[in-house]
C-alpha atoms as a PDB file:
ATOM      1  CA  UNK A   1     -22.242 -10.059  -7.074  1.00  0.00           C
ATOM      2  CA  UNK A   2     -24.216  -7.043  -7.590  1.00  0.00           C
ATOM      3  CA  UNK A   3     -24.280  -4.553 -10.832  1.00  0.00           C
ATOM      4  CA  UNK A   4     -21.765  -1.992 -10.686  1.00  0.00           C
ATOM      5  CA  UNK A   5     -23.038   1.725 -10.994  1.00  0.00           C
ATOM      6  CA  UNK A   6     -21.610   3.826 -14.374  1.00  0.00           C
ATOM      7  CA  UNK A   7     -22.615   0.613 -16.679  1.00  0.00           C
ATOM      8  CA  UNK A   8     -19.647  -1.317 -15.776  1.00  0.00           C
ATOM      9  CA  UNK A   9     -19.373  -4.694 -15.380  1.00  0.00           C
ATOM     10  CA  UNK A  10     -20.907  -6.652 -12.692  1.00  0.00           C
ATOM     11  CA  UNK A  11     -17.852  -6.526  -9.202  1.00  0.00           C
ATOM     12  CA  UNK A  12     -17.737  -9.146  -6.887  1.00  0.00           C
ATOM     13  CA  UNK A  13     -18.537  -8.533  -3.189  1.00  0.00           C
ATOM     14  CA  UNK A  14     -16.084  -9.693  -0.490  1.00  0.00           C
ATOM     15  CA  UNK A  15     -17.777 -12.100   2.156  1.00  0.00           C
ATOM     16  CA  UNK A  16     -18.026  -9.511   4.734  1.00  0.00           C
ATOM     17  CA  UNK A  17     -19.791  -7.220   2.338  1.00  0.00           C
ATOM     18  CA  UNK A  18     -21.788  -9.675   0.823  1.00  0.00           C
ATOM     19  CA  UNK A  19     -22.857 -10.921   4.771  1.00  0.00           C
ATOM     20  CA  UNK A  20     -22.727  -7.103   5.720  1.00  0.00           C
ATOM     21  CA  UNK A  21     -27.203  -6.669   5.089  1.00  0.00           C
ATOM     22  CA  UNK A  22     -27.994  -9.958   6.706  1.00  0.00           C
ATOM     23  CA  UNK A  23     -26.040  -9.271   9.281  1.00  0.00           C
ATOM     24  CA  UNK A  24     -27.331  -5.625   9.962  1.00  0.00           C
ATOM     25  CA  UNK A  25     -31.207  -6.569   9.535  1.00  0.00           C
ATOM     26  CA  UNK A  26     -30.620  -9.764  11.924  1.00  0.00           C
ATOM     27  CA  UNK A  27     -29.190  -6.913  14.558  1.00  0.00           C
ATOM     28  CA  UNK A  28     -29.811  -4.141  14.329  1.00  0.00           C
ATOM     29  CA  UNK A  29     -32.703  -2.608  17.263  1.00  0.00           C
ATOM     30  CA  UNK A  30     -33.554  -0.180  14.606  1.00  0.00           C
ATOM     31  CA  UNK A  31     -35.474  -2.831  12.749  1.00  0.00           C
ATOM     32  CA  UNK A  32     -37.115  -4.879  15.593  1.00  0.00           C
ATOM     33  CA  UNK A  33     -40.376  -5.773  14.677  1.00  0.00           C
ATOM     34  CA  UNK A  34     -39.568  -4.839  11.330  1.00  0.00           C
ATOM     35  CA  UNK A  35     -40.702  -7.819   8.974  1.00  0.00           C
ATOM     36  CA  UNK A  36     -41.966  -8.896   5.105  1.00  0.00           C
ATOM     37  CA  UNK A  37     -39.105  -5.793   3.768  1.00  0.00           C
ATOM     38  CA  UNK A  38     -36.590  -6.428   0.990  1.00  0.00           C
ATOM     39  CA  UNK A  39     -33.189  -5.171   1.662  1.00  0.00           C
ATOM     40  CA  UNK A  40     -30.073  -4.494  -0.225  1.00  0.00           C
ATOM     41  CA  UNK A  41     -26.301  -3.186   0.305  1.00  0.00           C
ATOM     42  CA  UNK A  42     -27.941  -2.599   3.758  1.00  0.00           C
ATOM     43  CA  UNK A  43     -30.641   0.058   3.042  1.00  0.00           C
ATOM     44  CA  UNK A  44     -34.334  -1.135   2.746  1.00  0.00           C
ATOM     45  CA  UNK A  45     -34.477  -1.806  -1.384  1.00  0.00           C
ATOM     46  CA  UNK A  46     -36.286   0.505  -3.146  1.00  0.00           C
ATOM     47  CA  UNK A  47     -38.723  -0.919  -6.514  1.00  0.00           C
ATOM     48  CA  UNK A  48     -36.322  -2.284  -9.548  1.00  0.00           C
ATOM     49  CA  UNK A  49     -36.363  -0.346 -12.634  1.00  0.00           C
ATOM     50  CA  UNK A  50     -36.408  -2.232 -15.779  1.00  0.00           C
ATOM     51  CA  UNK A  51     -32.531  -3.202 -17.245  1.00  0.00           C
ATOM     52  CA  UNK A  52     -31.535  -3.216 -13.648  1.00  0.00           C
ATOM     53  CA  UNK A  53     -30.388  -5.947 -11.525  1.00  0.00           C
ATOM     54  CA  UNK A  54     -31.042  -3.874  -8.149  1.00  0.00           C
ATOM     55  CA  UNK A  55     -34.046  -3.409  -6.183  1.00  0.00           C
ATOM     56  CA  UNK A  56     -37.224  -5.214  -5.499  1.00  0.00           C
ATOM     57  CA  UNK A  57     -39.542  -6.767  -8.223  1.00  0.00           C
ATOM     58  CA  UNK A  58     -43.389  -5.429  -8.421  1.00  0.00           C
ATOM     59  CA  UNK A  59     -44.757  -8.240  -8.394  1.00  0.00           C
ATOM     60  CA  UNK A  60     -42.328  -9.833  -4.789  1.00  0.00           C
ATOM     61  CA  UNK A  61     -44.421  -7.040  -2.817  1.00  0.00           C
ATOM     62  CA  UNK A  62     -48.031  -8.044  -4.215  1.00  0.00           C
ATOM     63  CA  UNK A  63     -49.408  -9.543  -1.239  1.00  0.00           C
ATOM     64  CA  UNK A  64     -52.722 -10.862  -3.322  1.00  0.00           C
ATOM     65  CA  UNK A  65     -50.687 -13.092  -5.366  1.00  0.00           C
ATOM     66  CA  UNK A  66     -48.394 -14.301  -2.330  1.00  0.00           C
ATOM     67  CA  UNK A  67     -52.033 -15.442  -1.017  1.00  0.00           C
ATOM     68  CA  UNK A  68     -53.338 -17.306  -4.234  1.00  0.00           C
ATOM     69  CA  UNK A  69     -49.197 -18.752  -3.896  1.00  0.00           C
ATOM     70  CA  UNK A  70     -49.778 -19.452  -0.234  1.00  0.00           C
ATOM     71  CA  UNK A  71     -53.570 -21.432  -1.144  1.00  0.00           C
ATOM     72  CA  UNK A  72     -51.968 -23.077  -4.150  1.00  0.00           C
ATOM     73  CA  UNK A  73     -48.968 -24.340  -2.640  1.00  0.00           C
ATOM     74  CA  UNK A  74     -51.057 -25.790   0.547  1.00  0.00           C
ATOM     75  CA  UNK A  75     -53.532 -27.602  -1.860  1.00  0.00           C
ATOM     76  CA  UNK A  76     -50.590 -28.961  -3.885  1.00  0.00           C
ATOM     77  CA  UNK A  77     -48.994 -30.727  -0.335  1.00  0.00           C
ATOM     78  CA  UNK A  78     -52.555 -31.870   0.372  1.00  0.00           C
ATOM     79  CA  UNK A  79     -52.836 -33.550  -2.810  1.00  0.00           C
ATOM     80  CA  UNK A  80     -49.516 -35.184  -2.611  1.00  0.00           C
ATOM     81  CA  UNK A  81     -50.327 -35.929   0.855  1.00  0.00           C
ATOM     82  CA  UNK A  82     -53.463 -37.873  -0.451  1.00  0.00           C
ATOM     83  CA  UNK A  83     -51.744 -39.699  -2.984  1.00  0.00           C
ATOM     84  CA  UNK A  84     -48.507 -41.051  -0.472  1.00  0.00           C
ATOM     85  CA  UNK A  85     -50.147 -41.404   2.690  1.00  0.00           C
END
């Protein structure tokens, strides 16, 4: 599903279309190498606006916060680890 441009009402993709950007970024030689990108209706997503269901949110591309995630998650499976092993 994806919003539908003029203030309609959300439209339903068809499987090929909704497949079409996975497909493309898993393929295509123009994006080899290419990695940690958000993409959408197969063109690299540009930043959401508020009261818009398209783009990427501010805060998916802060890479300081996907560290303290990355720490916080690893000490939470250590702790767990602790307590079942």
């Amino acid at each position: 599903m994806r919003a539908q441009a003029g203030g309609g009402g959300p439209a339903w993709k068809t499987p090929e279309q909704g497949a079409a950007t996975s497909v493309l970024v898993a393929t295509s030689p123009l994006l080899d190498g290419v990695g940690g990108r958000y993409f959408e209706d197969c063109n690299e997503a540009e930043l959401s606006q508020p009261g818009t269901r398209r783009g990427v949110a501010a805060y998916a591309l802060d890479s300081e916060a996907a560290a303290r995630l990355w720490q916080v998650s690893a000490e939470m499976l250590t702790a767990v680890a602790t307590v079942t092993g």
